[in-house]
PDB file of N, CA and C in Angstrom:
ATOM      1  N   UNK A   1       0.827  -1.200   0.000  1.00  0.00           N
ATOM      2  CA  UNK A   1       0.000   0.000   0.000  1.00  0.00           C
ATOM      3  C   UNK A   1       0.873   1.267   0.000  1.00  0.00           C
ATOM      4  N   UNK A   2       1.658   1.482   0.499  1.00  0.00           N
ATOM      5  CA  UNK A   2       2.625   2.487   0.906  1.00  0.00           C
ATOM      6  C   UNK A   2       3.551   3.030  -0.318  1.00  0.00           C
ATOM      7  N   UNK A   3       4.039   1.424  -0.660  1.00  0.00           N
ATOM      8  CA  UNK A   3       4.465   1.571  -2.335  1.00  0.00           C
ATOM      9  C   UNK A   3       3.788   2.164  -3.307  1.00  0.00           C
ATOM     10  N   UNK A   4       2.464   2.081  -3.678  1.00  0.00           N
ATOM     11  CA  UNK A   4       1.864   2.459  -4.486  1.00  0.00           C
ATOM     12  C   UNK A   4       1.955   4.091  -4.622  1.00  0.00           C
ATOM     13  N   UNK A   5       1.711   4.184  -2.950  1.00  0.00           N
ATOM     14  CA  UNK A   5       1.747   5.787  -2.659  1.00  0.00           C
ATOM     15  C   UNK A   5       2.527   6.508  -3.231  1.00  0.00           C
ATOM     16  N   UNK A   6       3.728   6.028  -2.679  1.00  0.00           N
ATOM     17  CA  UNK A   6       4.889   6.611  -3.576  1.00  0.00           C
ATOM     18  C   UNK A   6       5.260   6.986  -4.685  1.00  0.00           C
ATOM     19  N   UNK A   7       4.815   6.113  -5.608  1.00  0.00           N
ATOM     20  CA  UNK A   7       4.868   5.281  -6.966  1.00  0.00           C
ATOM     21  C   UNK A   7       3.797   6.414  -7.323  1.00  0.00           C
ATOM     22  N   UNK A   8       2.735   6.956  -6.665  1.00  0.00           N
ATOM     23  CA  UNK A   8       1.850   7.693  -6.891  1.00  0.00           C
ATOM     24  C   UNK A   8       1.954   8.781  -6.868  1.00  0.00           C
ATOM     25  N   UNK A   9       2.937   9.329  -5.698  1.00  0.00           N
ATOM     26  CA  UNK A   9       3.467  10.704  -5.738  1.00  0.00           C
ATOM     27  C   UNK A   9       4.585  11.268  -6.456  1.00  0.00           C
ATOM     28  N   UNK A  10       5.498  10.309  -6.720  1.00  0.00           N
ATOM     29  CA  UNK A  10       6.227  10.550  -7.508  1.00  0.00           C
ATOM     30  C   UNK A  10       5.879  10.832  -9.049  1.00  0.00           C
ATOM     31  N   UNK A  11       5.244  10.306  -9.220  1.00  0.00           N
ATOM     32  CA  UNK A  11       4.523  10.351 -11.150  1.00  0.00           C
ATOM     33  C   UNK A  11       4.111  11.541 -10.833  1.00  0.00           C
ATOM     34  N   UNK A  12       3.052  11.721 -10.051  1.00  0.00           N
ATOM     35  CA  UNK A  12       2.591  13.327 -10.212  1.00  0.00           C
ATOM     36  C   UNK A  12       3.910  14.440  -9.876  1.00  0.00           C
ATOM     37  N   UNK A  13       4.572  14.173  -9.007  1.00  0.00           N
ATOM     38  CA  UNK A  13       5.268  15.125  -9.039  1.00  0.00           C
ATOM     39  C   UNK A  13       6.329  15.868  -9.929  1.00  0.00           C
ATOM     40  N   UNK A  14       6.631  14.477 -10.618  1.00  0.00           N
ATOM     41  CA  UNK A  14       7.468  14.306 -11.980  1.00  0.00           C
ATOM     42  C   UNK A  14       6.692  14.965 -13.053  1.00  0.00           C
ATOM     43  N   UNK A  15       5.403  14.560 -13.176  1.00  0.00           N
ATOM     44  CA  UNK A  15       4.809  15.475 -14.351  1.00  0.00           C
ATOM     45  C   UNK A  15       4.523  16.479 -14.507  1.00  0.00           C
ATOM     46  N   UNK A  16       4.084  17.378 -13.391  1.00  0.00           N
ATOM     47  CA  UNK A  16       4.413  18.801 -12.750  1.00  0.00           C
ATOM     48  C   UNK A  16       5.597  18.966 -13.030  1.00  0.00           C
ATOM     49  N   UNK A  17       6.698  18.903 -12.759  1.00  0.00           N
ATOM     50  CA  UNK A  17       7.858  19.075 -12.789  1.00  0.00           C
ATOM     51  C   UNK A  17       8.474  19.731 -14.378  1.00  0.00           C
ATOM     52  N   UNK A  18       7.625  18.159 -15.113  1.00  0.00           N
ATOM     53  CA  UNK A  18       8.435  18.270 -16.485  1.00  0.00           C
ATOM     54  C   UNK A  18       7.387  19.070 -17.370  1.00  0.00           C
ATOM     55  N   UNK A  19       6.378  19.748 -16.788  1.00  0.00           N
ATOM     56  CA  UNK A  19       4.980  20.829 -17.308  1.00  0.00           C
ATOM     57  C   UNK A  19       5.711  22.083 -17.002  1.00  0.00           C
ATOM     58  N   UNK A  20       6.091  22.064 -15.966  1.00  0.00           N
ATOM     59  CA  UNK A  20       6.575  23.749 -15.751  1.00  0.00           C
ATOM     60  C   UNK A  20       7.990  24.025 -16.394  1.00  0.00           C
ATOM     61  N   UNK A  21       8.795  22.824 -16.531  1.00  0.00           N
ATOM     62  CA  UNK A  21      10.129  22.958 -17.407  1.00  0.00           C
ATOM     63  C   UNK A  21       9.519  23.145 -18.864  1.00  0.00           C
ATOM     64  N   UNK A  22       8.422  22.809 -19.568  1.00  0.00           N
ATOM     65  CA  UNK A  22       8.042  22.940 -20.580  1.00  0.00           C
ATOM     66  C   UNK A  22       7.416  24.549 -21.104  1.00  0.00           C
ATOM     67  N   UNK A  23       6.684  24.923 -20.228  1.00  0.00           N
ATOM     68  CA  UNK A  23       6.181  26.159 -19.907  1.00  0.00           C
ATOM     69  C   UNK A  23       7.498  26.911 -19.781  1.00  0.00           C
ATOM     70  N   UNK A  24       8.415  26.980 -19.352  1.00  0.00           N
ATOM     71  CA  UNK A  24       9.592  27.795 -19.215  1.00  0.00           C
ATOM     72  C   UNK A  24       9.975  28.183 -20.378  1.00  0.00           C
ATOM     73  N   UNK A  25      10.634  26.475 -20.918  1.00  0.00           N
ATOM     74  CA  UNK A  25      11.607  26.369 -22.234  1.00  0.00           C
ATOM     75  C   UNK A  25      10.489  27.117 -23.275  1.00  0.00           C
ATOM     76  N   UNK A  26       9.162  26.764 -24.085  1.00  0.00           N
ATOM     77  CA  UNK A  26       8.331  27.162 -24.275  1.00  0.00           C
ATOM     78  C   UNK A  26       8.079  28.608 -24.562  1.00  0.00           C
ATOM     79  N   UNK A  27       8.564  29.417 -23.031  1.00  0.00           N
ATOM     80  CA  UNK A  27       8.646  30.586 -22.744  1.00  0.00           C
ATOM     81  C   UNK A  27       9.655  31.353 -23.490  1.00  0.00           C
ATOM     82  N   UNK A  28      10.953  30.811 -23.485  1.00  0.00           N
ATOM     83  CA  UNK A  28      12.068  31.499 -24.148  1.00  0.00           C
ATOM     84  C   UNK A  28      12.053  31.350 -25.466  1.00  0.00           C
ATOM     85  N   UNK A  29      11.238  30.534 -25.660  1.00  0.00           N
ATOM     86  CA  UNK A  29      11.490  30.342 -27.234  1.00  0.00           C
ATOM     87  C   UNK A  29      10.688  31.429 -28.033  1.00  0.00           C
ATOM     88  N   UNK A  30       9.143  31.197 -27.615  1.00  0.00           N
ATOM     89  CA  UNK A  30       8.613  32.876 -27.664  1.00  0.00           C
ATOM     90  C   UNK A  30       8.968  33.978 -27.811  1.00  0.00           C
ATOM     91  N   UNK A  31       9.645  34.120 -26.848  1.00  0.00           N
ATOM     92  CA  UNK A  31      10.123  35.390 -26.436  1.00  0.00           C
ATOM     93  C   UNK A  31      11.439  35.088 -27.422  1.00  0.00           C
ATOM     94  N   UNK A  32      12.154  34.656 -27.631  1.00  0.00           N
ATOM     95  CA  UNK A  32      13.326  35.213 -28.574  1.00  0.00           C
ATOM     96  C   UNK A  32      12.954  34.704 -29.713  1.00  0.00           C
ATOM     97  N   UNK A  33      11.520  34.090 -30.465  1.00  0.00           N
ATOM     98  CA  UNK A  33      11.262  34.179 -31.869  1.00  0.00           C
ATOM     99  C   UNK A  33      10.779  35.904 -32.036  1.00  0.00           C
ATOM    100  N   UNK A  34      10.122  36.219 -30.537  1.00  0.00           N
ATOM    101  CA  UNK A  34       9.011  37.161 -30.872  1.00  0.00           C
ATOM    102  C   UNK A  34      10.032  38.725 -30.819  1.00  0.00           C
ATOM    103  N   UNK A  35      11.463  38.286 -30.371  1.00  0.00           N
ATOM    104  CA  UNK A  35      12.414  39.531 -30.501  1.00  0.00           C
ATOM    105  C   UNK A  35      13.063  39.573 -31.788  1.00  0.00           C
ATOM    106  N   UNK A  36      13.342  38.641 -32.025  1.00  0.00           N
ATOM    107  CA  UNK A  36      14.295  38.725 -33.507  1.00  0.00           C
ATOM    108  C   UNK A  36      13.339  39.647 -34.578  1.00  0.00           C
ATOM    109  N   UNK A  37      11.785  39.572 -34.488  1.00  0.00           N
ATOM    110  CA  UNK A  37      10.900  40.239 -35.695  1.00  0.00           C
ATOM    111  C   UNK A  37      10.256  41.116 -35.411  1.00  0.00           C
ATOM    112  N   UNK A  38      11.317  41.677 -34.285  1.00  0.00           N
ATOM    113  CA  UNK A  38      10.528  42.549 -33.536  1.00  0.00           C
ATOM    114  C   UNK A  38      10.508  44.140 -34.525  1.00  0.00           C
ATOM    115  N   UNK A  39       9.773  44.639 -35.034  1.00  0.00           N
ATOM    116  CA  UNK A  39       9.534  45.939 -36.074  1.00  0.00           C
ATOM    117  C   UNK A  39       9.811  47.165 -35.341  1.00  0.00           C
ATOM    118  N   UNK A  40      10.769  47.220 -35.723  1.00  0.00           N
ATOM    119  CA  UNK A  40      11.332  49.111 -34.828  1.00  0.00           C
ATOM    120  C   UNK A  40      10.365  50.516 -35.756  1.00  0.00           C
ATOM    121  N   UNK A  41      10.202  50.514 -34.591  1.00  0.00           N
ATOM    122  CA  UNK A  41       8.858  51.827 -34.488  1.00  0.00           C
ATOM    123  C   UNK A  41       9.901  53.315 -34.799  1.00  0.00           C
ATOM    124  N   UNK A  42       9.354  54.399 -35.963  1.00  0.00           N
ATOM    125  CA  UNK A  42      10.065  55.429 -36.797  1.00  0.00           C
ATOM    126  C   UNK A  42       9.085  56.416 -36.622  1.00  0.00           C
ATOM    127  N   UNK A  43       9.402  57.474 -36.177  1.00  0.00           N
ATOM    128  CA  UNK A  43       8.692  58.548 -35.139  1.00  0.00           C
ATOM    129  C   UNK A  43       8.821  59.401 -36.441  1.00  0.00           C
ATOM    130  N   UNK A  44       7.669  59.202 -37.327  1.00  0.00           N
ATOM    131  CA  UNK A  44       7.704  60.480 -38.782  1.00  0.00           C
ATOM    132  C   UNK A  44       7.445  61.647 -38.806  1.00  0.00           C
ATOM    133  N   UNK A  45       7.798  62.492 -37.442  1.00  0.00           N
ATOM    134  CA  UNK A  45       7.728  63.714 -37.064  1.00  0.00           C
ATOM    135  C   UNK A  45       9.564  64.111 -37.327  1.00  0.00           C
ATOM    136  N   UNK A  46      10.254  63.143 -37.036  1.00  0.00           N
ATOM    137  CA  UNK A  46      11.732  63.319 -37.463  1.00  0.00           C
ATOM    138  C   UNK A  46      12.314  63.327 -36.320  1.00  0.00           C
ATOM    139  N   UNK A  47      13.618  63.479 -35.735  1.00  0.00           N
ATOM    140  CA  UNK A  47      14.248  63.253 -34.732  1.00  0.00           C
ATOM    141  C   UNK A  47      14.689  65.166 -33.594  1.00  0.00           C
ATOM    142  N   UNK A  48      13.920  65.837 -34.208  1.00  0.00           N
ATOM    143  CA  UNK A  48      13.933  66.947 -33.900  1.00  0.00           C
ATOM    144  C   UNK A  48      12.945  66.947 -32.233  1.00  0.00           C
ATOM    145  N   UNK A  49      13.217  67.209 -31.395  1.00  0.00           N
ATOM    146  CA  UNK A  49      12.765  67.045 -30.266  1.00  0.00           C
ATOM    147  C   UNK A  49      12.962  68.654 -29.291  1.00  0.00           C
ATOM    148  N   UNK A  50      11.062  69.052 -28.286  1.00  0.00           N
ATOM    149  CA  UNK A  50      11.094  70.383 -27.921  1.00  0.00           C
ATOM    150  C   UNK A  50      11.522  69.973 -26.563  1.00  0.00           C
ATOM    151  N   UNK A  51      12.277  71.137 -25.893  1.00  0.00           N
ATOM    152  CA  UNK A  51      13.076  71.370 -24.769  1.00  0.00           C
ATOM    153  C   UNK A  51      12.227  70.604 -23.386  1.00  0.00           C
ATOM    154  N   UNK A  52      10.329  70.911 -23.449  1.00  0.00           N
ATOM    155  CA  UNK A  52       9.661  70.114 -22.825  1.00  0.00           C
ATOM    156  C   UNK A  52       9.659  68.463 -22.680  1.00  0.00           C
ATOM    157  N   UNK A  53      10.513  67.719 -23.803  1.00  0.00           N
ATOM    158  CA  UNK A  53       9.768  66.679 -23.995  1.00  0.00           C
ATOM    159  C   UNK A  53      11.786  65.747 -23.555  1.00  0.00           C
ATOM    160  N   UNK A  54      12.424  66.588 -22.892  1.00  0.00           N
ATOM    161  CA  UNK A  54      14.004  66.191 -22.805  1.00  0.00           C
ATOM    162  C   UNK A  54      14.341  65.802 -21.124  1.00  0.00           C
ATOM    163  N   UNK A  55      15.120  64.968 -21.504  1.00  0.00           N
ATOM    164  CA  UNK A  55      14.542  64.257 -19.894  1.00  0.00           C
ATOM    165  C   UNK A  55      16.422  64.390 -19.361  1.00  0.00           C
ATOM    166  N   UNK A  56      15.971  64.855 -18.121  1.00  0.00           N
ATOM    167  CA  UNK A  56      17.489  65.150 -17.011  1.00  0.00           C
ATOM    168  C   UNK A  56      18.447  64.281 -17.721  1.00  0.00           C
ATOM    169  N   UNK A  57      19.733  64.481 -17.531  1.00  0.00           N
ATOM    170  CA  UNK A  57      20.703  63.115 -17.778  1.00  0.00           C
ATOM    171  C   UNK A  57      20.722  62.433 -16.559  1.00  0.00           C
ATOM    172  N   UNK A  58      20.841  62.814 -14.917  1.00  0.00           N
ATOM    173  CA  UNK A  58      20.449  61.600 -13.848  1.00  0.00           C
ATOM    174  C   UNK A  58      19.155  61.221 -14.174  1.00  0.00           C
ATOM    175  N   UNK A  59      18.183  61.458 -14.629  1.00  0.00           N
ATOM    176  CA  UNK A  59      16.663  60.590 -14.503  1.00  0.00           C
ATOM    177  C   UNK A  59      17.264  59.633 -15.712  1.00  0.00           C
ATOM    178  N   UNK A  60      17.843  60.251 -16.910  1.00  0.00           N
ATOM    179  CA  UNK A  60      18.374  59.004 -17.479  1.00  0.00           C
ATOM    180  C   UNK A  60      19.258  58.041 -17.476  1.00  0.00           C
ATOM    181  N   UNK A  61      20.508  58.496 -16.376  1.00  0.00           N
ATOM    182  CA  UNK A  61      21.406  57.473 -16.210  1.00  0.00           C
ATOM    183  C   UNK A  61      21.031  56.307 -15.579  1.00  0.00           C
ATOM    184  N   UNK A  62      19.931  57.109 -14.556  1.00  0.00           N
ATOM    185  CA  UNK A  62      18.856  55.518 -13.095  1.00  0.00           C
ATOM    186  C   UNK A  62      18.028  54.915 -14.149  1.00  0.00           C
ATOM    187  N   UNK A  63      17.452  55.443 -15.358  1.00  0.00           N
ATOM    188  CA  UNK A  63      16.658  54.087 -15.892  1.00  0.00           C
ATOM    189  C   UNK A  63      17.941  53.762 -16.623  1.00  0.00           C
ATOM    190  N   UNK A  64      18.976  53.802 -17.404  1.00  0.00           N
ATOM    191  CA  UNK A  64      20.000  52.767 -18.019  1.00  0.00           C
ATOM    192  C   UNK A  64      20.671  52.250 -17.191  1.00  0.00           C
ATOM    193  N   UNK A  65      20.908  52.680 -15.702  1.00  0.00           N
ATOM    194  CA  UNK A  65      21.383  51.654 -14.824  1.00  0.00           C
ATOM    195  C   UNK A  65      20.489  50.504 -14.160  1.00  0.00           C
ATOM    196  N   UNK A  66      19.286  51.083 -14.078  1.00  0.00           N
ATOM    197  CA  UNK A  66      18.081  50.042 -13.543  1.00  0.00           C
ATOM    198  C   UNK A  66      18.056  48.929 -14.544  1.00  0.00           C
ATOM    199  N   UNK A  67      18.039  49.219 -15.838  1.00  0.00           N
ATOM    200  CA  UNK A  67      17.621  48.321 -16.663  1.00  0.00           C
ATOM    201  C   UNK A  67      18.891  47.682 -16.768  1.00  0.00           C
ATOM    202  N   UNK A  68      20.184  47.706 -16.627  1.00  0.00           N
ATOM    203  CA  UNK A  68      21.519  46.979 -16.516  1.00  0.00           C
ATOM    204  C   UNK A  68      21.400  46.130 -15.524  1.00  0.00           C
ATOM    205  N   UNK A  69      20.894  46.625 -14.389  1.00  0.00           N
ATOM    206  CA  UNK A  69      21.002  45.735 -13.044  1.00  0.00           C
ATOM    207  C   UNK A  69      19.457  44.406 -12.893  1.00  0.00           C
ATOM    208  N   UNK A  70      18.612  45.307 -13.812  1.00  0.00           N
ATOM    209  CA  UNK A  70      17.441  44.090 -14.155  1.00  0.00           C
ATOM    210  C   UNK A  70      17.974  43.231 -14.751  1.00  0.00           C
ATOM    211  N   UNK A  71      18.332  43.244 -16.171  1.00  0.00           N
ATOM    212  CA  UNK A  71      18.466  42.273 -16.878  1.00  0.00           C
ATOM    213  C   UNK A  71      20.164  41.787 -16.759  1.00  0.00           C
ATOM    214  N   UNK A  72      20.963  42.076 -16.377  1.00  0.00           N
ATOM    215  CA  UNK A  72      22.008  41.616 -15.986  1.00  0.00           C
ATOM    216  C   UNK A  72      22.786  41.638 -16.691  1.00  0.00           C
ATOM    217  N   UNK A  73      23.068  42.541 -17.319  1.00  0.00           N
ATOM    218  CA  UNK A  73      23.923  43.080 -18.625  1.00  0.00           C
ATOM    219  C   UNK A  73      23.423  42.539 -20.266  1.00  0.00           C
ATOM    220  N   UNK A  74      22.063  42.249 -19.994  1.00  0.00           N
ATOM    221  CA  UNK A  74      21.756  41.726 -20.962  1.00  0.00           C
ATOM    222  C   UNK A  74      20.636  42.458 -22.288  1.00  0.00           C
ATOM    223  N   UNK A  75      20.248  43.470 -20.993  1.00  0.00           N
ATOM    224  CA  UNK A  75      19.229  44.807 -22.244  1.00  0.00           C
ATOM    225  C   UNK A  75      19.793  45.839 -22.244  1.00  0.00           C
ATOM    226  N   UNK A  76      19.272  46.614 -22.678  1.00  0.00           N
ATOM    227  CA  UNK A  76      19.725  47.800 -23.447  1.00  0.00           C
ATOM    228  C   UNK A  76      18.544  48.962 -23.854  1.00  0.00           C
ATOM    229  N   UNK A  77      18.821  50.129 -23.003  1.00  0.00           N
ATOM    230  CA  UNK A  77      18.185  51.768 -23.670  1.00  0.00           C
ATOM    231  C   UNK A  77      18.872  52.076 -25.225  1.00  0.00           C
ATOM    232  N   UNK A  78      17.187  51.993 -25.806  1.00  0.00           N
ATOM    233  CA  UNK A  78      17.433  52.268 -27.171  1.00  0.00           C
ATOM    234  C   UNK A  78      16.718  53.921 -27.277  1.00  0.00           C
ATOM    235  N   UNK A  79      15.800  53.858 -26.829  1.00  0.00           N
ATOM    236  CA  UNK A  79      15.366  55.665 -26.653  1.00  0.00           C
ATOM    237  C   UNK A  79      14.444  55.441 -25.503  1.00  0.00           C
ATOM    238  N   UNK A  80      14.334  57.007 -25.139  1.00  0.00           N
ATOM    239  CA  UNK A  80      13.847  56.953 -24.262  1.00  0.00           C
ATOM    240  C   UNK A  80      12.918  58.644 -24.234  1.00  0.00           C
ATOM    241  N   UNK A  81      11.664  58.586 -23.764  1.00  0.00           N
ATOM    242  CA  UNK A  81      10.773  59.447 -24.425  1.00  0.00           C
ATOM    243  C   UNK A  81       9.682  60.000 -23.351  1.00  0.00           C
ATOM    244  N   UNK A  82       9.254  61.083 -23.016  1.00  0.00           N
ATOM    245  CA  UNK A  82       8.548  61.726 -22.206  1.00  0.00           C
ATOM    246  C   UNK A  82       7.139  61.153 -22.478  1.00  0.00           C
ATOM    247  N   UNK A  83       6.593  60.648 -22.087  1.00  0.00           N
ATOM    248  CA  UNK A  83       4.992  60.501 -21.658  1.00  0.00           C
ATOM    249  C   UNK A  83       3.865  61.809 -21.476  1.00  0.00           C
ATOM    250  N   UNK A  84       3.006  62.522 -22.507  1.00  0.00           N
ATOM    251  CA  UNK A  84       2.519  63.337 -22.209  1.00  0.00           C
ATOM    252  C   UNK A  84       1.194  62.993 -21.940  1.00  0.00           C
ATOM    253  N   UNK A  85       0.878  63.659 -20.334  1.00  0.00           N
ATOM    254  CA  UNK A  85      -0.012  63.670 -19.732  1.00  0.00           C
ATOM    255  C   UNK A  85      -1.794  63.711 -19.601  1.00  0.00           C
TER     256      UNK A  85
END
């Protein structure tokens, strides 16, 4: 009886196991098919930018350091752009 148990908990736990390793792997694969085609967005106003819309150089150095220390040297500030209200 005891055996079975086992024999019982183990299968489930194993298949859980090898569901969430699937869901992971799964995950990355997504995510780096869904970066490679990723379509860079072209602001057809031109690169000319007003004095309102220019952001501190410390408010910008803490998000390119935040995002260094998130991803672990692995992303990268490509622009970075004021939010109007």
């Amino acid at each position: 009886m005891m055996n079975e148990a086992l024999k019982l908990m183990l299968t489930g736990m194993s298949t859980v196991f090898f569901i969430l390793i699937m869901v992971v792997v799964l995950g990355n694969i997504i995510i780096r098919i869904t970066n490679r085609f990723e379509v860079a967005v072209v602001d057809p106003s031109g690169a000319a930018s007003n004095s309102q819309k220019e952001i501190k150089p410390s408010k910008l150095a803490a998000i390119v350091s935040a995002i260094e220390i998130t991803t672990k040297g692995k992303g990268r500030v490509t622009s970075v752009e004021k939010m109007s209200e």
